[in-house]
Each structure stands twice: as C-alpha cells, then as structure tokens.
N, C-alpha and C. Protein backbone atom coordinates (compact mmCIF):
# COMPACT_ATOMS: atom_id res chain seq x y z
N UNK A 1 32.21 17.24 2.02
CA UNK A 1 31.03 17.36 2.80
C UNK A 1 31.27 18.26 4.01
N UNK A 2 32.23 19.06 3.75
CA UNK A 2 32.86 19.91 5.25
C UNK A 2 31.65 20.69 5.11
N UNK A 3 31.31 21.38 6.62
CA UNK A 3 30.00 22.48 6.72
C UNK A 3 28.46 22.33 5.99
N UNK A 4 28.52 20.51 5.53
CA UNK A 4 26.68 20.41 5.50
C UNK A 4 26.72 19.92 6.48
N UNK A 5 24.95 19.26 7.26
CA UNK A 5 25.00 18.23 7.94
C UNK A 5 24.45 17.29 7.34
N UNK A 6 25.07 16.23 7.42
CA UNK A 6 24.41 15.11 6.97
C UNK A 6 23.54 14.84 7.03
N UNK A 7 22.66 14.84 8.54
CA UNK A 7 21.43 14.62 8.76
C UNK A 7 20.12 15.38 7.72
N UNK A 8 20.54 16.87 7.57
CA UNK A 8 19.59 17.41 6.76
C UNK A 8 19.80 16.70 5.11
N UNK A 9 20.87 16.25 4.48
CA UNK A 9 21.07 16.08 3.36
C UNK A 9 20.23 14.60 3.03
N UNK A 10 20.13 13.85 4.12
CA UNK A 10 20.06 12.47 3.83
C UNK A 10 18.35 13.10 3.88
N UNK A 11 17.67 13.77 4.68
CA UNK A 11 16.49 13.89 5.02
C UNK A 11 15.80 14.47 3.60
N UNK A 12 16.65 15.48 2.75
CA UNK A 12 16.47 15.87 1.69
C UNK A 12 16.11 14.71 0.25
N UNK A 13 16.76 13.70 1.06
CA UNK A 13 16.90 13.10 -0.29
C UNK A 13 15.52 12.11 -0.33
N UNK A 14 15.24 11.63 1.13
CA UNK A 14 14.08 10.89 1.06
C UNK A 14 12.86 11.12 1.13
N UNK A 15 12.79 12.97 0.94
CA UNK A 15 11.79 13.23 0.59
C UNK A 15 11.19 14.12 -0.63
N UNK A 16 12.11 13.95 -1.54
CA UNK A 16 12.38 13.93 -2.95
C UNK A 16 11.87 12.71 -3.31
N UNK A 17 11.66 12.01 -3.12
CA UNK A 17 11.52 10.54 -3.41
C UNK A 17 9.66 10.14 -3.12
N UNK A 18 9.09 10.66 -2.72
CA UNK A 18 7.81 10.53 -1.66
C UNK A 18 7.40 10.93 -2.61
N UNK A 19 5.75 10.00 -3.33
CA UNK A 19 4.89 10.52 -4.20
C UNK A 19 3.63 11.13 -3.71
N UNK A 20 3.11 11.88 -4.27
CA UNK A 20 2.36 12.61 -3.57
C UNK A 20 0.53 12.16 -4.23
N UNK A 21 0.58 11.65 -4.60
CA UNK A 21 -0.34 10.99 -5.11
C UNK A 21 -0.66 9.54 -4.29
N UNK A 22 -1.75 9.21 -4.25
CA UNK A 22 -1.93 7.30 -4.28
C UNK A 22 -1.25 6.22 -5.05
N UNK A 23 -0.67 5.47 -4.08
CA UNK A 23 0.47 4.93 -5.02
C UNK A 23 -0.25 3.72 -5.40
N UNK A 24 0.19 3.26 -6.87
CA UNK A 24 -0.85 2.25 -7.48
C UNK A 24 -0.79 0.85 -6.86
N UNK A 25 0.12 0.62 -6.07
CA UNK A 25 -0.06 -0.56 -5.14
C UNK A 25 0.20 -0.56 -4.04
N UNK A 26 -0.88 -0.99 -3.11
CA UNK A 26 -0.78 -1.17 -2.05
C UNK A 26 -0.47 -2.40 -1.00
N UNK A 27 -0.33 -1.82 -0.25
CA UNK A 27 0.74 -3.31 0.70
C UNK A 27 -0.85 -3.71 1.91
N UNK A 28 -0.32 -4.42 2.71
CA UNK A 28 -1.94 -4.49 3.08
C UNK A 28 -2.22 -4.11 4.43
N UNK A 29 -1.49 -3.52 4.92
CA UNK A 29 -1.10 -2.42 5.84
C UNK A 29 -2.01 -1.14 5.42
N UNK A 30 -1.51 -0.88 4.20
CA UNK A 30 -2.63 0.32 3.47
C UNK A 30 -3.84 0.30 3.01
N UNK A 31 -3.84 -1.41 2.71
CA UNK A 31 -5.29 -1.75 2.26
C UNK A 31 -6.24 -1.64 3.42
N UNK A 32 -5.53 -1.83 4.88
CA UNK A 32 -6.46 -2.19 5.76
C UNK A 32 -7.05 -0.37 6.38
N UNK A 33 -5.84 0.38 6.25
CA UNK A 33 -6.13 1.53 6.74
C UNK A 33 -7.50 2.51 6.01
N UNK A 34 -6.95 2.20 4.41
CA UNK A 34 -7.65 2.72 3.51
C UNK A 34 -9.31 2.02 3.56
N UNK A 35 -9.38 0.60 4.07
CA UNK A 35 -10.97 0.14 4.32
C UNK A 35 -11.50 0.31 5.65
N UNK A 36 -10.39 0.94 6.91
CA UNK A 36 -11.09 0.60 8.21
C UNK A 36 -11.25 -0.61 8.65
N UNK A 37 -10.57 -1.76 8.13
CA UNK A 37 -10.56 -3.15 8.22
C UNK A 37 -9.46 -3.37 9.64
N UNK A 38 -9.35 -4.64 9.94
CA UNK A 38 -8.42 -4.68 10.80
C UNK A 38 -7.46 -5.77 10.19
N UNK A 39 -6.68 -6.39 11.04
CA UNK A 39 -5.37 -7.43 10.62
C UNK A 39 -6.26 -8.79 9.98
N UNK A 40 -6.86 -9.05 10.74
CA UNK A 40 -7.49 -11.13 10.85
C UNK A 40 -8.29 -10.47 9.51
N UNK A 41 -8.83 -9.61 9.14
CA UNK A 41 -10.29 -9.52 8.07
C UNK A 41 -9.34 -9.06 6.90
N UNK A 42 -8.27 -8.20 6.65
CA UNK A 42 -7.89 -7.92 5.32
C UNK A 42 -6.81 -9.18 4.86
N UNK A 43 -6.48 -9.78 5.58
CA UNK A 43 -5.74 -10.79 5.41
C UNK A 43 -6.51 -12.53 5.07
N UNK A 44 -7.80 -11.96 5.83
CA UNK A 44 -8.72 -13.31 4.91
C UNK A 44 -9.04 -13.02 4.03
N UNK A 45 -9.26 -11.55 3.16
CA UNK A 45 -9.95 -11.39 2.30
C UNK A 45 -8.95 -11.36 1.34
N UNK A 46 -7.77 -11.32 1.67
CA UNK A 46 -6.44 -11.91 1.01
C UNK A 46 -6.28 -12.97 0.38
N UNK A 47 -6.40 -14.08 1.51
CA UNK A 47 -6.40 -15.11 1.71
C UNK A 47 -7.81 -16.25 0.46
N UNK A 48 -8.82 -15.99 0.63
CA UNK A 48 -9.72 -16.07 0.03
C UNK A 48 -10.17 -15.67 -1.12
N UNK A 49 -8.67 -14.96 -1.73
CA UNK A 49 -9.30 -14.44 -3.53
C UNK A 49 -10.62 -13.63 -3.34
N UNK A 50 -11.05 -12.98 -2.44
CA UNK A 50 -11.98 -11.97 -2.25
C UNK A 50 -11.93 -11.20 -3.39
N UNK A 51 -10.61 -10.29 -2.97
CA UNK A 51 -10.30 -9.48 -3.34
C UNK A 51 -9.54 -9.65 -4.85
N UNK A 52 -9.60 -8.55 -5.62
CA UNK A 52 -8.93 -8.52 -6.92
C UNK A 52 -7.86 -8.20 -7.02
N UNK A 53 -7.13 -8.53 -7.99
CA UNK A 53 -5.71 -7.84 -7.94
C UNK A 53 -4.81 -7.62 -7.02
N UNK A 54 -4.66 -8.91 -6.04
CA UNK A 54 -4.28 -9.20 -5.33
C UNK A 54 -2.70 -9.79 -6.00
N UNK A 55 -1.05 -9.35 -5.51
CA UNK A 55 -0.25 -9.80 -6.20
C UNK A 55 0.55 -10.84 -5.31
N UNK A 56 1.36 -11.69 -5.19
CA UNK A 56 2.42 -12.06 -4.21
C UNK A 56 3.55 -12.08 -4.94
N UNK A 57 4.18 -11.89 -4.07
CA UNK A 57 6.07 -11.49 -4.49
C UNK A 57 6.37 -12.28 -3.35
N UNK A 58 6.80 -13.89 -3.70
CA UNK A 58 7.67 -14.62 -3.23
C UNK A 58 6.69 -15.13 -1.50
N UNK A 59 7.01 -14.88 -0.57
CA UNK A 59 5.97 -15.60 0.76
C UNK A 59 5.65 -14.37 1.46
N UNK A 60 6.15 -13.76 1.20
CA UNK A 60 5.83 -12.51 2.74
C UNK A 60 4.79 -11.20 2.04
N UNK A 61 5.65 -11.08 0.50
CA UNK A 61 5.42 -9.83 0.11
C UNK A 61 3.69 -10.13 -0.43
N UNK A 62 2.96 -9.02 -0.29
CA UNK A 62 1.85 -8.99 -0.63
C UNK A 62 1.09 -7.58 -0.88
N UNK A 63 0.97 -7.76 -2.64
CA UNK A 63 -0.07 -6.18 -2.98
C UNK A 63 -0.90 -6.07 -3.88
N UNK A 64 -1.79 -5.09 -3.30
CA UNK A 64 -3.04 -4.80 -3.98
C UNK A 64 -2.96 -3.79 -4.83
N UNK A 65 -3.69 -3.72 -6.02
CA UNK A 65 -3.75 -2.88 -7.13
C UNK A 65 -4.96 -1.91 -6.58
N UNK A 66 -4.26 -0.57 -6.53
CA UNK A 66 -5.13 0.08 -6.10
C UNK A 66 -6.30 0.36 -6.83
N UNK A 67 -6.49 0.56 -8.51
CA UNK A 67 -7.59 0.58 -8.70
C UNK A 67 -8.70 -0.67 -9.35
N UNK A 68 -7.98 -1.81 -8.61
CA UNK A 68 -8.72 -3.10 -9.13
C UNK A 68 -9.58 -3.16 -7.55
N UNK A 69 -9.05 -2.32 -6.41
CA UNK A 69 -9.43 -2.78 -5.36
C UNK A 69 -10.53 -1.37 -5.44
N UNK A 70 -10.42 -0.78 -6.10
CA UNK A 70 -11.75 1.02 -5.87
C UNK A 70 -12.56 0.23 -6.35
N UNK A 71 -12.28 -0.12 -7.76
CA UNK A 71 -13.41 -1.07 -8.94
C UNK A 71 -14.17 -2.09 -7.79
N UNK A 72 -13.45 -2.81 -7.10
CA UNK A 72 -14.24 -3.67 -6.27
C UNK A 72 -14.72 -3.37 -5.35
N UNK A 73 -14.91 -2.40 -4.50
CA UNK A 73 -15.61 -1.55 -3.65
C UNK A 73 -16.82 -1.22 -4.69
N UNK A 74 -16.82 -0.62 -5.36
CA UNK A 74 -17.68 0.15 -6.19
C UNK A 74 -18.93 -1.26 -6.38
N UNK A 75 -18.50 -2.42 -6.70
CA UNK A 75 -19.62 -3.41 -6.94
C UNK A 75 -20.01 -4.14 -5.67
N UNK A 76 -19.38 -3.63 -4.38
CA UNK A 76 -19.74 -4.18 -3.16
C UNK A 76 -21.07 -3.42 -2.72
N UNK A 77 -21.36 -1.81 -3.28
CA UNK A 77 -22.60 -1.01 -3.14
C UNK A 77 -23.39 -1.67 -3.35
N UNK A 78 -25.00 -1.97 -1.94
CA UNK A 78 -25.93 -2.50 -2.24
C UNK A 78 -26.88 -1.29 -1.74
C-alpha cells in the first residue's frame, strides 16, 4: 500500500457500493422523509398496521417495502 492514500481507497470503495436507484426497503427514517411526515406520525402509522409491508427484524430494526408503501399512497387519493 506504499504511495496510495488510504483515505481515497477506502472512499472508493464505499461508493462503489451506493445504489443509485430507490432502494426496495426502506428504514423509517426514509419513510418519513419520502412522506414529509415527522418522528411521533410515521412511527404510529408503524405502530398501528396502517401501513403495508411493514417488516421487523428483531426490536429495533424496522422496514418498509417500498412499493407496498407507493401502492398504499396511491389508494389514500381522495
């Protein structure tokens, strides 16, 4: 590794990695950004089976299927 810098190599690598597309699940951090929602409202609607395709991974982890959640927007149009 004489004469790279590390810093650029490691930076290389994690953005090789970055999809450039919508990624099919979302965390709810993204759910909230992506609705304009805030913390207390995407997390009740969490909370409340509102929402579809809603997954949990163990206590903390929590994600949404991104296109179970478009589909459900789409039937929220009145």
């Amino acid at each position: 590794m004489v004469g790279r810098n590390p810093k650029r190599v490691a930076d290389t690598r994690t953005a090789q990695g970055v999809p450039s597309a919508t990624p099919e699940w979302l965390s709810v951090s993204q759910m909230q950004d992506l609705l304009g929602i805030g913390h207390t409202k995407a997390y009740s609607l969490v909370a409340s089976d509102e929402i579809p395709g809603v997954v949990r991974i163990g206590r903390r982890i929590i994600r949404i299927n991104h296109q179970e959640l478009t589909n459900w927007l789409e039937q929220q149009k009145y």
